[in-house]
Protein backbone atom coordinates (compact mmCIF):
# COMPACT_ATOMS: atom_id res chain seq x y z
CA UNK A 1 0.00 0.00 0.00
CA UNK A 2 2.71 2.51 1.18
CA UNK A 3 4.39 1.64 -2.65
CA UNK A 4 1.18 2.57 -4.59
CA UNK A 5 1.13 5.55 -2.27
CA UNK A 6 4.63 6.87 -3.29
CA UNK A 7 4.50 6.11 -6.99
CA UNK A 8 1.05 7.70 -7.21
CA UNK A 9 3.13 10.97 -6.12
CA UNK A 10 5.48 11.08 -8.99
CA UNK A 11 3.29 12.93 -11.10
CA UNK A 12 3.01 15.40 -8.75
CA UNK A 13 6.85 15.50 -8.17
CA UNK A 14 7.32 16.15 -12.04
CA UNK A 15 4.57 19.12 -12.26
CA UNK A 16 6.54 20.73 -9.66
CA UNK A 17 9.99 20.12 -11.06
CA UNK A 18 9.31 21.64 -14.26
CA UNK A 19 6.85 24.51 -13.62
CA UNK A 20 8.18 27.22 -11.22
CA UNK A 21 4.95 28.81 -10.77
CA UNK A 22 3.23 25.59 -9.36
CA UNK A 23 0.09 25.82 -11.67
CA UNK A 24 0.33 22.79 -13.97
CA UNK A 25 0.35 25.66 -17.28
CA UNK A 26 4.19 24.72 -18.04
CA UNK A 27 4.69 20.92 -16.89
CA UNK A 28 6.60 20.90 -20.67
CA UNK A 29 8.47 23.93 -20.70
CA UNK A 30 11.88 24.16 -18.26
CA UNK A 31 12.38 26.63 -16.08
CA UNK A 32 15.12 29.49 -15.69
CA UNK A 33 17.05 26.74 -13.50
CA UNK A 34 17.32 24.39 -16.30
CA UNK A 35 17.84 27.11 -19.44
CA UNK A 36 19.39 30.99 -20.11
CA UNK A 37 17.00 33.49 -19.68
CA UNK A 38 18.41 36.74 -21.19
CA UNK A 39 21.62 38.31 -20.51
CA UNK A 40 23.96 35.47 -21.06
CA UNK A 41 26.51 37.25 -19.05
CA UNK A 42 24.87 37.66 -16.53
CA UNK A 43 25.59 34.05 -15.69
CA UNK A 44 28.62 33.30 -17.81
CA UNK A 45 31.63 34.22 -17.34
CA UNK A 46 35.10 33.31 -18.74
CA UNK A 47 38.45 35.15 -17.30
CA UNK A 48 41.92 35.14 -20.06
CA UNK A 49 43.52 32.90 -17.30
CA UNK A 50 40.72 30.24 -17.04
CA UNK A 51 40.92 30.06 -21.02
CA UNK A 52 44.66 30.40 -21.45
CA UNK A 53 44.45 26.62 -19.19
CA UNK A 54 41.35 25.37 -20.88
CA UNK A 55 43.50 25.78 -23.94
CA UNK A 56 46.96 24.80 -22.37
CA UNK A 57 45.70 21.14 -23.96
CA UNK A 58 46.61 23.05 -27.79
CA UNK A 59 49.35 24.72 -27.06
CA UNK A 60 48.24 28.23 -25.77
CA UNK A 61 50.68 30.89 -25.08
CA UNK A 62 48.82 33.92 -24.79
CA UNK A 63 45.25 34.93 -24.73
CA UNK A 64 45.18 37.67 -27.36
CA UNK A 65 41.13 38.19 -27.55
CA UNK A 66 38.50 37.10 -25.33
CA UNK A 67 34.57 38.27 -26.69
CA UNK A 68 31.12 36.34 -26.66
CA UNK A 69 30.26 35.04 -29.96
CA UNK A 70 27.80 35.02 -32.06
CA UNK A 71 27.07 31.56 -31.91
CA UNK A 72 25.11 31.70 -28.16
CA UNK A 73 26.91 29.45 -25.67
CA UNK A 74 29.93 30.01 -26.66
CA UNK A 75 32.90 32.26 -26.40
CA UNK A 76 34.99 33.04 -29.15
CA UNK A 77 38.83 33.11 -28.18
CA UNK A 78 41.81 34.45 -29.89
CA UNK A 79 45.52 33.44 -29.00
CA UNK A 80 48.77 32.56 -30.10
CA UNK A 81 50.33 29.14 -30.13
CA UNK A 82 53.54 28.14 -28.75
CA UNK A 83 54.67 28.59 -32.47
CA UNK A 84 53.77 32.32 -32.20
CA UNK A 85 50.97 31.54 -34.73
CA UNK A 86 47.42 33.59 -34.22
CA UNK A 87 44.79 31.03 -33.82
CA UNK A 88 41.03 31.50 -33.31
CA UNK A 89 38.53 29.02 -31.52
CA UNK A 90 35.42 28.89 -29.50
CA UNK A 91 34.78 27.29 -25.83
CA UNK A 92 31.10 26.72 -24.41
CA UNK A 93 29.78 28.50 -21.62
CA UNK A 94 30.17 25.26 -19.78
CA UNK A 95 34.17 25.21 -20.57
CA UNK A 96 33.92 21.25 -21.58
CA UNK A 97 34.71 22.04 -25.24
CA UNK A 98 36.82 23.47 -27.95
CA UNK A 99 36.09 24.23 -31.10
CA UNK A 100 38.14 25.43 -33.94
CA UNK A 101 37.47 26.61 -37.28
CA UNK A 102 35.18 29.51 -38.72
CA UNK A 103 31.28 30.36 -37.98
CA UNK A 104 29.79 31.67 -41.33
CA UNK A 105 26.31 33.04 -40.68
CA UNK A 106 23.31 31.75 -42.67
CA UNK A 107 21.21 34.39 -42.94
């Protein structure tokens, strides 16, 4: 009896998980805790040192640029290599990946 009890308030569990405002409207829809909302940077953040060691693992020698990009969730980074050569990449806001190479924009 006490299992039929607990499982029956799962449901309930979920609504409230998802839908800040407790009235069952946006059970679907995350909330501000799960997604952005707005001002990136107001959250985000990403100091020259914390990317000069994120990319220590290619060779970094010196941040040279450090900007959001245009691409949200990530911020575009320029530096030089320990072979003095300019590169460009981009790390997410989460700082788990690089990624090198252009953005061209579709529209």
């Amino acid at each position: 009896m006490l299992k039929i009890f607990i499982y029956s308030l799962i449901p309930i569990y979920i609504l409230f998980a998802f839908d800040k405002n407790h009235t069952g409207d946006n059970i679907f829809q995350p909330s501000e805790t799960f997604a952005c909302m707005g001002n990136c940077m107001e959250c985000h953040s990403l100091t020259k040192q914390e990317a000069k060691t994120i990319l220590s693992r290619v060779g970094c020698s010196k941040i040279l640029s450090l900007k959001p990009s245009k691409v949200p969730g990530l911020w575009q980074v320029e530096f030089l290599d320990n072979k003095g050569q300019k590169r460009n990449v981009f790390i997410n806001f989460g700082k788990d990946f690089i990624i090198e190479g252009k953005v061209i924009e579709a529209k």
